[in-house]
N, C-alpha and C. Protein backbone atom coordinates (compact mmCIF):
# COMPACT_ATOMS: atom_id res chain seq x y z
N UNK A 1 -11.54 39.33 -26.91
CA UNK A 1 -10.60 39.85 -25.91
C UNK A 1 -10.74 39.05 -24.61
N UNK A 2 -9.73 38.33 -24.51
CA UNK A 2 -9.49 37.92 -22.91
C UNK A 2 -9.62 38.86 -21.27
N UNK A 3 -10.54 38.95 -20.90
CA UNK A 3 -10.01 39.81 -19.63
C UNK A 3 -9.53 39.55 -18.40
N UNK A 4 -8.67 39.84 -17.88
CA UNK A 4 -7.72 39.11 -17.19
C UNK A 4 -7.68 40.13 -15.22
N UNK A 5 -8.07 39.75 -14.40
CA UNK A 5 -7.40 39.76 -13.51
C UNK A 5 -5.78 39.65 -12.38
N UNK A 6 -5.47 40.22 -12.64
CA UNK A 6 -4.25 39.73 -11.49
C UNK A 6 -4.12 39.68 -10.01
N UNK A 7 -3.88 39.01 -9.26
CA UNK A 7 -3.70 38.75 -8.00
C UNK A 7 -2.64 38.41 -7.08
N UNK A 8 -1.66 39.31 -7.18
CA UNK A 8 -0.24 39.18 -6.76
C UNK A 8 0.33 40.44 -5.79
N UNK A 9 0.59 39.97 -4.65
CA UNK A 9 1.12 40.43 -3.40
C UNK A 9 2.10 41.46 -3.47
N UNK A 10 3.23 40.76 -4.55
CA UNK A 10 4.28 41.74 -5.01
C UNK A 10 4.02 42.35 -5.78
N UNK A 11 4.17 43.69 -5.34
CA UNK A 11 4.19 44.99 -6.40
C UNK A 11 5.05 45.01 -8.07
N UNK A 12 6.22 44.61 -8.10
CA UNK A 12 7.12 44.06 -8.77
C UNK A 12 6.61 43.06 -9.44
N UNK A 13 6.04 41.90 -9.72
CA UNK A 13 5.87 41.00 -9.92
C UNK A 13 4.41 41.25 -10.46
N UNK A 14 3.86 42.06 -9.95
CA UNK A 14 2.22 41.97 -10.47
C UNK A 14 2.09 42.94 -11.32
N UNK A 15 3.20 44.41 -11.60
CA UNK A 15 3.49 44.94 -12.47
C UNK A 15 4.14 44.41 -13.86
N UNK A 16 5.61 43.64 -13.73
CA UNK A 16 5.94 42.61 -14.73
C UNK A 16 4.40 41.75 -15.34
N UNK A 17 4.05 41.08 -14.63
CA UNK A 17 2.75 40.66 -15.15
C UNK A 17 1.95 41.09 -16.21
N UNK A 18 1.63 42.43 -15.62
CA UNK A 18 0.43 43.39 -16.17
C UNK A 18 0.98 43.69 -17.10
N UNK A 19 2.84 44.39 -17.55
CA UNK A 19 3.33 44.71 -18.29
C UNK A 19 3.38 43.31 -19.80
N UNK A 20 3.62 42.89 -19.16
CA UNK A 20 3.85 41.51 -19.93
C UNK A 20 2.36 40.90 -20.71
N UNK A 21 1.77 40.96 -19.95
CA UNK A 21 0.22 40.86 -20.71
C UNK A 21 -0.45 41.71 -21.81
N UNK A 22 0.12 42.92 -21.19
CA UNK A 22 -0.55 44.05 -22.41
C UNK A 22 -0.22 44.06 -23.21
N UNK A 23 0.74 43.32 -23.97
CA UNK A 23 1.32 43.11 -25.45
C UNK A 23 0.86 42.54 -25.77
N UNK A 24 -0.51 41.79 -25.69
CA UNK A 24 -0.46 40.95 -26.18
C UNK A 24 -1.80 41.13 -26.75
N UNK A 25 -2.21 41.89 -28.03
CA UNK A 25 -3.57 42.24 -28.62
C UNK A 25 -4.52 41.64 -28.14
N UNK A 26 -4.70 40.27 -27.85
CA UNK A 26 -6.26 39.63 -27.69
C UNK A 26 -6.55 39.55 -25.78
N UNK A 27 -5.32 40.37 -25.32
CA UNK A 27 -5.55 40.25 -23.59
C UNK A 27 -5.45 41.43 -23.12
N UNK A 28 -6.72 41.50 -22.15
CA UNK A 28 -6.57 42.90 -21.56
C UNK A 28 -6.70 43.00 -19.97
N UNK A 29 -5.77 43.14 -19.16
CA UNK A 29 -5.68 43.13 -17.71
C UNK A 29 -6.92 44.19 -17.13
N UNK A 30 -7.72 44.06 -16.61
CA UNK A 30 -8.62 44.66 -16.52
C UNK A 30 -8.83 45.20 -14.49
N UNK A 31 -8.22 44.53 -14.08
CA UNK A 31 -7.57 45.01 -12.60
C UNK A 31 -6.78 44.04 -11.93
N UNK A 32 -6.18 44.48 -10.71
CA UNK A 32 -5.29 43.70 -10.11
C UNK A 32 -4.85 44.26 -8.51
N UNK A 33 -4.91 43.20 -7.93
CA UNK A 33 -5.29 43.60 -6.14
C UNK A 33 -3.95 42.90 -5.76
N UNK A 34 -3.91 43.24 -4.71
CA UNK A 34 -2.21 43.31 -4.11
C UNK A 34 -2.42 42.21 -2.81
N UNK A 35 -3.68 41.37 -2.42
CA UNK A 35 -4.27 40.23 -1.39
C UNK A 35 -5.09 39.77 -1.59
N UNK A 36 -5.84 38.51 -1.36
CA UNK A 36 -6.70 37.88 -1.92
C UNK A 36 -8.57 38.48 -1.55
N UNK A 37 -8.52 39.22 -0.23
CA UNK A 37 -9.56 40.03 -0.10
C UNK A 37 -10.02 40.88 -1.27
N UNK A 38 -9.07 41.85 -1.58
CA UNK A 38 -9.59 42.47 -2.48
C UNK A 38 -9.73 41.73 -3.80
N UNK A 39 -8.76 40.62 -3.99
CA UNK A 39 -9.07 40.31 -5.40
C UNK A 39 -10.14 39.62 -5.21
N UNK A 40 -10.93 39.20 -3.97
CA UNK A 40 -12.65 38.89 -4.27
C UNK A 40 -12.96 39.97 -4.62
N UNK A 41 -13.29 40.68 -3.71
CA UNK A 41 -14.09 42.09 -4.38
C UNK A 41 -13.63 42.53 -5.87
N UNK A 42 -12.93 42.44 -6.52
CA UNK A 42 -12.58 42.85 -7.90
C UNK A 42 -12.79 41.72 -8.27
N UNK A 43 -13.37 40.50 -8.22
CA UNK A 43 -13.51 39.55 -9.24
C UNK A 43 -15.12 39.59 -9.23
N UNK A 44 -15.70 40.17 -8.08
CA UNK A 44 -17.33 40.03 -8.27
C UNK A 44 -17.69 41.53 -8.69
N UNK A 45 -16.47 42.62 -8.83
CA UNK A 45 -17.20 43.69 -9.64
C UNK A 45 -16.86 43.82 -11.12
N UNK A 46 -15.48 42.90 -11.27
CA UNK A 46 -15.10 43.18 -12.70
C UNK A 46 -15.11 42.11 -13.27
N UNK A 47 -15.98 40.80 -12.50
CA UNK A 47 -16.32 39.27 -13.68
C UNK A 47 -15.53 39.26 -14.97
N UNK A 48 -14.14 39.57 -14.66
CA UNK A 48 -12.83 39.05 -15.90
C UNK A 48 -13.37 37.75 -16.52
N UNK A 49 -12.63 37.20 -17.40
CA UNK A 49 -12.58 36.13 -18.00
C UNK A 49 -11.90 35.28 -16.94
N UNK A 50 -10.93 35.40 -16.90
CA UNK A 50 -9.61 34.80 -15.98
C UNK A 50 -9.08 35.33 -14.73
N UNK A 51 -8.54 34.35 -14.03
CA UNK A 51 -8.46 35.62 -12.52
C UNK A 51 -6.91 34.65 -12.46
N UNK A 52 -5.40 35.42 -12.75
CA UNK A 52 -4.67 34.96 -12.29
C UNK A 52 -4.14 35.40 -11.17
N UNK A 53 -3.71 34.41 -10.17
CA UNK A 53 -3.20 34.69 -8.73
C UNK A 53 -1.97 33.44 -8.60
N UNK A 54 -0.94 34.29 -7.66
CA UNK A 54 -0.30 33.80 -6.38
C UNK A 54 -1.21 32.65 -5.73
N UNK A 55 -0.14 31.69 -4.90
CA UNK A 55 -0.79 30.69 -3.99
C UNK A 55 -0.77 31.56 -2.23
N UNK A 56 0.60 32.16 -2.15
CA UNK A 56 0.66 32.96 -0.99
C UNK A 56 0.08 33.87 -0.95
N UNK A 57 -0.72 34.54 -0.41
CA UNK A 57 -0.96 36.13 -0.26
C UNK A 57 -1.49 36.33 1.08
N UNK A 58 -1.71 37.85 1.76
CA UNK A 58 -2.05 37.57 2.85
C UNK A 58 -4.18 37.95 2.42
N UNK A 59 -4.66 37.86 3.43
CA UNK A 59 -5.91 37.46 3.14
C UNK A 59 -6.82 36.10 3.06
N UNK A 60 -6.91 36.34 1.56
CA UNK A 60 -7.06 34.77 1.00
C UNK A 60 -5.69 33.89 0.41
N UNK A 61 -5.46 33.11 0.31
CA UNK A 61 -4.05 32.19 -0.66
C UNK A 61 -5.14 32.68 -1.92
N UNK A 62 -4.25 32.30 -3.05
CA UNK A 62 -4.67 31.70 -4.14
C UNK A 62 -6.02 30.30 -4.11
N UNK A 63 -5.81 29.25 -3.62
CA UNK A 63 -6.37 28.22 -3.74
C UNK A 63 -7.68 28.57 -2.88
N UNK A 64 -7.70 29.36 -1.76
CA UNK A 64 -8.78 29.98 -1.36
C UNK A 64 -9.87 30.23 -2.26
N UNK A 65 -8.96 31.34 -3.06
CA UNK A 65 -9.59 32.00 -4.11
C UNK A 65 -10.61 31.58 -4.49
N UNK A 66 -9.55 30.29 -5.37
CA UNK A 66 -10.22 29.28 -6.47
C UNK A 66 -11.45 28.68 -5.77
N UNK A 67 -11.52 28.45 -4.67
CA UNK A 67 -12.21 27.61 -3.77
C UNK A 67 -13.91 28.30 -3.77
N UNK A 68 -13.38 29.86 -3.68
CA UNK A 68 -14.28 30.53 -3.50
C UNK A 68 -15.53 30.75 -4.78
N UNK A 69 -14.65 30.86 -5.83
CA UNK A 69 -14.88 30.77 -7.27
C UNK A 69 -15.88 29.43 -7.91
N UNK A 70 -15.43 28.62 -7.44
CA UNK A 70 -16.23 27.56 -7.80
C UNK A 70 -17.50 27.36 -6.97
N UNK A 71 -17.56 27.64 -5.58
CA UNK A 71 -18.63 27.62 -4.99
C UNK A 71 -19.20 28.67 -5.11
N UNK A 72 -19.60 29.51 -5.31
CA UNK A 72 -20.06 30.90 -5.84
C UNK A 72 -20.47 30.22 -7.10
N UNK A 73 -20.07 29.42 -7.91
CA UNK A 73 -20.01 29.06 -9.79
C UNK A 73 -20.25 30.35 -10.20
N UNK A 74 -18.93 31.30 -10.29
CA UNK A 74 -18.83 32.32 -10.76
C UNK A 74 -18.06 31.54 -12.36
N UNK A 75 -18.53 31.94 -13.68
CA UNK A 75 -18.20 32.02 -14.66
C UNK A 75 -16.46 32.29 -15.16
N UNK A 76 -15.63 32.21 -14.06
CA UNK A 76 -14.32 32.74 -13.78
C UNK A 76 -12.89 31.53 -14.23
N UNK A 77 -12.26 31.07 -14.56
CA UNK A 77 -11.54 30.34 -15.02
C UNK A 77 -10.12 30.90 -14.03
N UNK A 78 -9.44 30.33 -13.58
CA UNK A 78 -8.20 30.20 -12.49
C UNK A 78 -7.11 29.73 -12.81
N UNK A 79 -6.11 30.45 -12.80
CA UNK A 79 -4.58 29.85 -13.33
C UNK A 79 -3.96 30.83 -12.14
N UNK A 80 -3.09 29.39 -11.75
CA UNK A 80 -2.06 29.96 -10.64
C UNK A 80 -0.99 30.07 -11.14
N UNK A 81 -0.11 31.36 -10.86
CA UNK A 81 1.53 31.08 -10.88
C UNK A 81 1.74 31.17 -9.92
N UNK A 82 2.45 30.63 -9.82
CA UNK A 82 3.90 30.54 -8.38
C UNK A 82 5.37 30.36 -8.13
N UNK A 83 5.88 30.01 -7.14
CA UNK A 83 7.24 29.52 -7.42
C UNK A 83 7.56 28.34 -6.66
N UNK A 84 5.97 27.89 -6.34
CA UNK A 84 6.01 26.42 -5.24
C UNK A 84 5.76 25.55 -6.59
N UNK A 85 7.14 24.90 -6.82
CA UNK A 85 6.62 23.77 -7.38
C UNK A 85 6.70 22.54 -6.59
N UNK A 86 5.66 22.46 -6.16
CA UNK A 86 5.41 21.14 -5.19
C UNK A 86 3.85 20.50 -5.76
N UNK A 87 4.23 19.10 -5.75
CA UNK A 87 2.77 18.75 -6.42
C UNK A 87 2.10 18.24 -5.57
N UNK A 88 2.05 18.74 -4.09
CA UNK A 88 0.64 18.90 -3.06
C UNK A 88 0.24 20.01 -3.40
N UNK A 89 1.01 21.17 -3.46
CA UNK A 89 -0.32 22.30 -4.38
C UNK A 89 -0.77 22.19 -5.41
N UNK A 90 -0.10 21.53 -6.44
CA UNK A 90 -1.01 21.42 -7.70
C UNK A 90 -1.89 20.47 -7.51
N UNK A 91 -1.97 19.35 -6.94
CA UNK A 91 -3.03 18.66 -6.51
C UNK A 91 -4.50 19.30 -5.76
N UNK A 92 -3.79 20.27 -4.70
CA UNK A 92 -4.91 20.98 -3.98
C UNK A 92 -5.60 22.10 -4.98
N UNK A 93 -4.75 22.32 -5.92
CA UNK A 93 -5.18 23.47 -6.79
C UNK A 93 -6.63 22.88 -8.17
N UNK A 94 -6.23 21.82 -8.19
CA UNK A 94 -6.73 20.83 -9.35
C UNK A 94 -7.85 20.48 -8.56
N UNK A 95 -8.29 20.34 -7.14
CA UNK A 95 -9.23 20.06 -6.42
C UNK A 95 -9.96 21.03 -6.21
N UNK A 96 -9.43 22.53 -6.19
CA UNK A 96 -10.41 23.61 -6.21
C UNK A 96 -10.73 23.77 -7.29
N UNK A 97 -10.43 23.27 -8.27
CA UNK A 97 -11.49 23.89 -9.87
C UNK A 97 -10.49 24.53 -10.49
N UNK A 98 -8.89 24.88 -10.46
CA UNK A 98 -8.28 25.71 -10.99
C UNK A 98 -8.07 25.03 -12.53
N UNK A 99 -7.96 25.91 -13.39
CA UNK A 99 -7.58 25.27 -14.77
C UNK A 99 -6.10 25.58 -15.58
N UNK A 100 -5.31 26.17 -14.84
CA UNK A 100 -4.02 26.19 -15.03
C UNK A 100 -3.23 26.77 -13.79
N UNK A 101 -1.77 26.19 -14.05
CA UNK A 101 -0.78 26.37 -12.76
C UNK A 101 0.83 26.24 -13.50
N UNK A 102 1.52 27.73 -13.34
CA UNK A 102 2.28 27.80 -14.18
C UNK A 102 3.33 27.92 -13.17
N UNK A 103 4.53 27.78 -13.32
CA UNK A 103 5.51 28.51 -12.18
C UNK A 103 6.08 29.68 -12.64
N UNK A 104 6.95 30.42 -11.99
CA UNK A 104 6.86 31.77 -12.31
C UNK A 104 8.32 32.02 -13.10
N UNK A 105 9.04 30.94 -13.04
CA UNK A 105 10.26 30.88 -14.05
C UNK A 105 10.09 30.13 -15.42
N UNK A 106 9.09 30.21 -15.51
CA UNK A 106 8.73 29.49 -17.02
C UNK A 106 8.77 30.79 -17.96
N UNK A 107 9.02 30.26 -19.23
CA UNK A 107 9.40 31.56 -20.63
C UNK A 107 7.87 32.16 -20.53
N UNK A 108 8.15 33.57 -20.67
CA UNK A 108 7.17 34.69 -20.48
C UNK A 108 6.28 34.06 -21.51
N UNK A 109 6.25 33.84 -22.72
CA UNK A 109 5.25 33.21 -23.87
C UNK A 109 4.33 32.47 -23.58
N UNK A 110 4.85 31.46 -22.48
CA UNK A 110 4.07 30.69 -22.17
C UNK A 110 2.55 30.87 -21.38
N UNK A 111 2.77 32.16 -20.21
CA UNK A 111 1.20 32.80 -20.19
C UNK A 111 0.44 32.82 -20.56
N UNK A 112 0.95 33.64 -21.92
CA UNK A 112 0.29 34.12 -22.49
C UNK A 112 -0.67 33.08 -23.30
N UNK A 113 -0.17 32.05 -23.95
CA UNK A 113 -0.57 30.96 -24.48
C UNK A 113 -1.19 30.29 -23.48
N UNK A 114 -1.38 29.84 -22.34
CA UNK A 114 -2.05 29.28 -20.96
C UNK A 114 -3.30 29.96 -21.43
N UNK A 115 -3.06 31.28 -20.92
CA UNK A 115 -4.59 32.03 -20.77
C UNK A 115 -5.22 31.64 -22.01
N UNK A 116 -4.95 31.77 -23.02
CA UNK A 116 -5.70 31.45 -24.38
C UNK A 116 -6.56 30.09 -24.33
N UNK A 117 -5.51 28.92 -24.00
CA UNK A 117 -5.90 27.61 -23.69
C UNK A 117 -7.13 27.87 -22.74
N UNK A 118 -6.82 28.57 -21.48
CA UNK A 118 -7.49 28.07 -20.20
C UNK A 118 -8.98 28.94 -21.08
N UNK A 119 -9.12 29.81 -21.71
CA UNK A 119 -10.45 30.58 -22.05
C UNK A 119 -11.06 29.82 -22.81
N UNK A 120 -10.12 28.92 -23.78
CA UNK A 120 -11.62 28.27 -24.44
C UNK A 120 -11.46 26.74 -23.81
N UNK A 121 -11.29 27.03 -22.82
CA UNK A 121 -11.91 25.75 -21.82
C UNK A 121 -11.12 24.33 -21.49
N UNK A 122 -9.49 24.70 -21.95
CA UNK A 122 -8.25 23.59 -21.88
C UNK A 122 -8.20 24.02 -20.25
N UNK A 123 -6.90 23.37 -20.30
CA UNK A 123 -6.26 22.67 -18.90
C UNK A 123 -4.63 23.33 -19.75
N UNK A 124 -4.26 23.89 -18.46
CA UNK A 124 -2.30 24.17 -19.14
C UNK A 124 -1.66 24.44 -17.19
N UNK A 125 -1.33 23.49 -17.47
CA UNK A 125 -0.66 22.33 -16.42
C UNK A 125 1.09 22.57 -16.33
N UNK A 126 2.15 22.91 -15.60
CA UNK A 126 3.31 22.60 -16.02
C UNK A 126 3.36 21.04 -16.02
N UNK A 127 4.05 20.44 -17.42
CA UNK A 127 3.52 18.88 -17.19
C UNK A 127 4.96 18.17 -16.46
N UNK A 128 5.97 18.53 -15.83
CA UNK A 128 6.98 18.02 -15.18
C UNK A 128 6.25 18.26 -13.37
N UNK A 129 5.65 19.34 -12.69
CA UNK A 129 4.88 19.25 -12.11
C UNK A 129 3.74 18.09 -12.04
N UNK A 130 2.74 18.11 -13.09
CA UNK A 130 1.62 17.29 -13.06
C UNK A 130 2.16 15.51 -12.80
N UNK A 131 3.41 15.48 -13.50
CA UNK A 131 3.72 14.02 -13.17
C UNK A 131 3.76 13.41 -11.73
N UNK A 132 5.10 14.37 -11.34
CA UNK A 132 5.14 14.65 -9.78
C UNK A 132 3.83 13.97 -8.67
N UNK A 133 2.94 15.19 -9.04
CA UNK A 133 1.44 15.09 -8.10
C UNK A 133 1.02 13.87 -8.21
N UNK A 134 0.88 13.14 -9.30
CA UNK A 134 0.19 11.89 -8.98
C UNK A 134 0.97 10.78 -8.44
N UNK A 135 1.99 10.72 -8.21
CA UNK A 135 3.13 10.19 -7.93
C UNK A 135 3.26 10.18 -6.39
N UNK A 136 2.63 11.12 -5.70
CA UNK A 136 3.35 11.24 -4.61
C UNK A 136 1.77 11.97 -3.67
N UNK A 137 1.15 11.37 -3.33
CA UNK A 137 -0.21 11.64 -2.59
C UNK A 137 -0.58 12.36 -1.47
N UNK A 138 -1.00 12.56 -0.88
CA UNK A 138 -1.19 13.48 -0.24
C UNK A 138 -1.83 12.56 1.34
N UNK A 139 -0.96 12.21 2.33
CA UNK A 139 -1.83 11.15 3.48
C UNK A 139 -2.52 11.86 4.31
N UNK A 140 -2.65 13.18 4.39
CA UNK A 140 -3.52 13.75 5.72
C UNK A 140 -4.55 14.08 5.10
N UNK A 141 -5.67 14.05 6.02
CA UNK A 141 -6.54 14.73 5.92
C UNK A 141 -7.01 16.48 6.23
N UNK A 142 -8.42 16.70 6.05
CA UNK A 142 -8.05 18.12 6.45
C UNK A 142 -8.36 18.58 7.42
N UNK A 143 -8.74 17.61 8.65
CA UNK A 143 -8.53 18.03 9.79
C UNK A 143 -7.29 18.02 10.06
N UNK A 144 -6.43 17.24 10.05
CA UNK A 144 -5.06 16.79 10.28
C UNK A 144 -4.12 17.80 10.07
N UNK A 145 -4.63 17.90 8.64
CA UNK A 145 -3.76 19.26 8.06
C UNK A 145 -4.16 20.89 8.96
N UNK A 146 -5.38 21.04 8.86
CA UNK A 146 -5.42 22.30 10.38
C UNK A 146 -4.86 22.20 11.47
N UNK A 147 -4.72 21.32 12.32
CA UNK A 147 -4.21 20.68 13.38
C UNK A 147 -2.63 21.18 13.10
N UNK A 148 -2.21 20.80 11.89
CA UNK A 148 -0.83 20.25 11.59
C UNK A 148 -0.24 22.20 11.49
N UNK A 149 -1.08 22.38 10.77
CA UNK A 149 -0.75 23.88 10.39
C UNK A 149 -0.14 25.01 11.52
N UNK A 150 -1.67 24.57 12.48
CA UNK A 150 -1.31 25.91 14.04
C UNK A 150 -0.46 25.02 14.81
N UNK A 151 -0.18 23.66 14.96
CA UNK A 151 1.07 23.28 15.65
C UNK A 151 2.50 24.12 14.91
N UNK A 152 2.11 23.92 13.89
CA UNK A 152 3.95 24.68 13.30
C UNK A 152 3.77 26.18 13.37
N UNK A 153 2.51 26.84 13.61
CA UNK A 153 3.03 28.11 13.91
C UNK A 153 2.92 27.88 15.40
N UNK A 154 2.99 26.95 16.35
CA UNK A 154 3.66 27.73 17.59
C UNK A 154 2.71 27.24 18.75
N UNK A 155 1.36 27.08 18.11
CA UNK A 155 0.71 26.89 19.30
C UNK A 155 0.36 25.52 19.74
N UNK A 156 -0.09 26.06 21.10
CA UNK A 156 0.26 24.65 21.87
C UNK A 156 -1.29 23.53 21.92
N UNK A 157 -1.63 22.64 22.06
CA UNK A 157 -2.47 21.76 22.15
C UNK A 157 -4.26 22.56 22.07
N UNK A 158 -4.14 23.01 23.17
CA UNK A 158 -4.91 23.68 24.13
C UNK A 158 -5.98 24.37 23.54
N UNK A 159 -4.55 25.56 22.78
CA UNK A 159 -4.82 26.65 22.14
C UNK A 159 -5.56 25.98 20.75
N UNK A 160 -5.35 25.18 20.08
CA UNK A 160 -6.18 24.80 18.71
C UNK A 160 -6.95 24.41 18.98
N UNK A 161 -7.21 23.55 20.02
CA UNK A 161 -8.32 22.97 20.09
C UNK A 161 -9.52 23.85 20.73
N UNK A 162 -9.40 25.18 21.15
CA UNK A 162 -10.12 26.27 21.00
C UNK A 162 -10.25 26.83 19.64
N UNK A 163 -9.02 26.92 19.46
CA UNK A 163 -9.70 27.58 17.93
C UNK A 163 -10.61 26.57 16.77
N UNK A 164 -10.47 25.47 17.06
CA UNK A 164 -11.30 24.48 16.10
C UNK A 164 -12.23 23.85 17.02
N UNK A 165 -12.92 24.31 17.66
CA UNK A 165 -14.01 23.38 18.67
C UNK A 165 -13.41 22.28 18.94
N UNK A 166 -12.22 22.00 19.23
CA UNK A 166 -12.51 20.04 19.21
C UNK A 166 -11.35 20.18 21.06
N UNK A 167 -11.55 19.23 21.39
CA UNK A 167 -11.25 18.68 22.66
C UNK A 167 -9.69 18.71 22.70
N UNK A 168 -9.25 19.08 23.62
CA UNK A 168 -7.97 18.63 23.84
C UNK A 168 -6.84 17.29 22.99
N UNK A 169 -7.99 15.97 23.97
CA UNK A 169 -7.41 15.00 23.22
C UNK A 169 -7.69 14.71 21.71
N UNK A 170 -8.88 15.08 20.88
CA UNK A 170 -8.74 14.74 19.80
C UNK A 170 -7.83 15.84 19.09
N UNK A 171 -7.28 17.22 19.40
CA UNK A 171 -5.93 17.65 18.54
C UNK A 171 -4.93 16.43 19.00
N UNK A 172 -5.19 15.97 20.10
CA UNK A 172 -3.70 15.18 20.53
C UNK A 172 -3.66 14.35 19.44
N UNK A 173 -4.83 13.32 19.02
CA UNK A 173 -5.18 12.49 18.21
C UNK A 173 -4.59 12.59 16.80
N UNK A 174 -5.26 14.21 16.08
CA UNK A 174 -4.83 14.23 15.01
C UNK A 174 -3.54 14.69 14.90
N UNK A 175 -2.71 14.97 15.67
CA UNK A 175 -1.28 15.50 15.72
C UNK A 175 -0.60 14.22 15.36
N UNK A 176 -1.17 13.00 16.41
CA UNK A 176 0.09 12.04 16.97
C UNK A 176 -0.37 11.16 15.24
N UNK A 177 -1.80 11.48 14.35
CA UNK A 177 -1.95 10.34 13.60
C UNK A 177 -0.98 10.97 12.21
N UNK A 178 -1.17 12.77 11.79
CA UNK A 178 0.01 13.28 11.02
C UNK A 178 1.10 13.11 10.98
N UNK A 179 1.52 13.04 12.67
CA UNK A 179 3.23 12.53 12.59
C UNK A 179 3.70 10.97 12.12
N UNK A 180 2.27 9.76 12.63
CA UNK A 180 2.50 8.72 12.27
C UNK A 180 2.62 8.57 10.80
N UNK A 181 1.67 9.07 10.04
CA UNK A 181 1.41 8.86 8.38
C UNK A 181 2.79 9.94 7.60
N UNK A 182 2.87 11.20 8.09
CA UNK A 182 4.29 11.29 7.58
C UNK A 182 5.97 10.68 7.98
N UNK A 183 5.61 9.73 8.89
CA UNK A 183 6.88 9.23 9.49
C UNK A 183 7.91 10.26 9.99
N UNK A 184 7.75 11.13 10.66
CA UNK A 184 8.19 11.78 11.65
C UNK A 184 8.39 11.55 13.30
N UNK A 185 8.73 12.51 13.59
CA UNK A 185 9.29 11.60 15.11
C UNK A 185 8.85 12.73 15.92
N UNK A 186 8.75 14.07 15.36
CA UNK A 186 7.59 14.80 16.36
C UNK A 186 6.86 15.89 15.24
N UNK A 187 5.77 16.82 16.17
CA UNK A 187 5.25 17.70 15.31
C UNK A 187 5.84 18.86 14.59
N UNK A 188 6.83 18.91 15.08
CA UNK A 188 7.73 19.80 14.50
C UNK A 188 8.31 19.35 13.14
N UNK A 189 9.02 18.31 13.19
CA UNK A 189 9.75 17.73 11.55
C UNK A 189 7.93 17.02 10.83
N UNK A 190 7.07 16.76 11.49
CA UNK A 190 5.68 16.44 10.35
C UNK A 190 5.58 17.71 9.94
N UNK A 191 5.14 18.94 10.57
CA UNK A 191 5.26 20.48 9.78
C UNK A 191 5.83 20.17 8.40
N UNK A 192 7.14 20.45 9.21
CA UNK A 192 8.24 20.74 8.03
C UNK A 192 8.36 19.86 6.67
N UNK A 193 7.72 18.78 6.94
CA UNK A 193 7.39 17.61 5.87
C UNK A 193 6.59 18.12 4.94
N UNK A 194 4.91 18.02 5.87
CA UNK A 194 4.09 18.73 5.00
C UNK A 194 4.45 19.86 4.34
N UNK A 195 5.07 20.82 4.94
CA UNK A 195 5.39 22.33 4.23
C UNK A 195 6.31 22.08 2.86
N UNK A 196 7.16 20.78 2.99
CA UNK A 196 8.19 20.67 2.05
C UNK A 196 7.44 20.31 0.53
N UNK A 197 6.16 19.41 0.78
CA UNK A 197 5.48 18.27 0.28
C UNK A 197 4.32 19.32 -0.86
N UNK A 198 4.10 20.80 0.24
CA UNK A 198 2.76 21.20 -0.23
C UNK A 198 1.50 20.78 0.46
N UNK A 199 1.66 20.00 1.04
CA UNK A 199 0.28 19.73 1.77
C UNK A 199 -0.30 20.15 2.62
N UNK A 200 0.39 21.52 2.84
CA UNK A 200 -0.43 22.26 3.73
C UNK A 200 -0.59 23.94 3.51
């Protein structure tokens, strides 16, 4: 028996899930948290086989998750669905240890068959995605990308560079070097790049 976690924000969606899983004799949903906080706490009391999650949630993301999972080396195997098909997340996802990443309009069958794969220790990849990702790289770093992040929600120089210890001028630094490497013309359209891209 597979035991399965879920980790999905939407009520709707994490029900379909659960519903959709339980047909399926050799899988058994064994809990499911509605943000990525709790789905830590339910992954270190109910050590599932599999922990599927969302990339959005509030709390932790998904890739958090995964992040968390591997450094812990909790025994836990990670498959994301989503509806970002962008292959800067499957790249970032493939970097946290995740072992499958499905999108969420793919034929219901296909889950189900993922999880099977991902338990005895495959990789189940959407492979029109996976092409994508290697194709198309990822130029910031991850300072850059923090930097890049609280500029597009709003705040001003000042303000990040309090929230990340660093000096005034070096946010200036990593702002002006994101906008250079995505070829943008200010921090506003580099955001919107990265956000388009996944890379952030």
């Amino acid at each position: 028996m597979i035991r399965v976690l879920l980790a999905e924000d939407q009520a709707m969606v994490r029900g379909a899930l659960s519903a959709l899983l339980g047909l399926e004799s050799d899988i058994e949903v064994v809990g499911a948290a509605a943000d990525g906080e709790a789905a830590w706490r339910e992954l270190q009391r109910l050590a599932p086989d599999v922990l599927v999650t969302d990339i959005e949630m509030p709390g932790l993301t998904g890739l958090e998750l995964a992040q968390r999972v591997r450094r812990h080396e909790l025994p836990i195997k990670v498959v994301i669905v989503t509806t970002f098909a962008r292959p800067g997340f499957l790249r970032r996802a493939l970097d946290a240890g995740v072992s499958g990443y499905l999108l969420k309009d793919a034929p219901a069958e296909q889950l189900a068959e993922a999880l099977r794969r991902v338990h005895r220790g495959g990789r189940a990849i959407d492979p029109q995605l996976a092409l994508e990702a290697w194709s198309d790289a990822d130029p910031l770093n991850d300072r850059e990308r923090q930097v890049l992040r609280l500029a597009g929600e709003g705040l001003p120089a000042s303000e990040i560079a309090g929230r990340l210890g660093l000096s005034h001028g070096t946010v200036r630094n990593y702002l002006s070097e994101a906008i250079g490497k995505l070829g943008a013309g200010n921090r506003i359209e580099a955001y919107r790049i990265a956000r388009q891209k996944g890379w952030l």
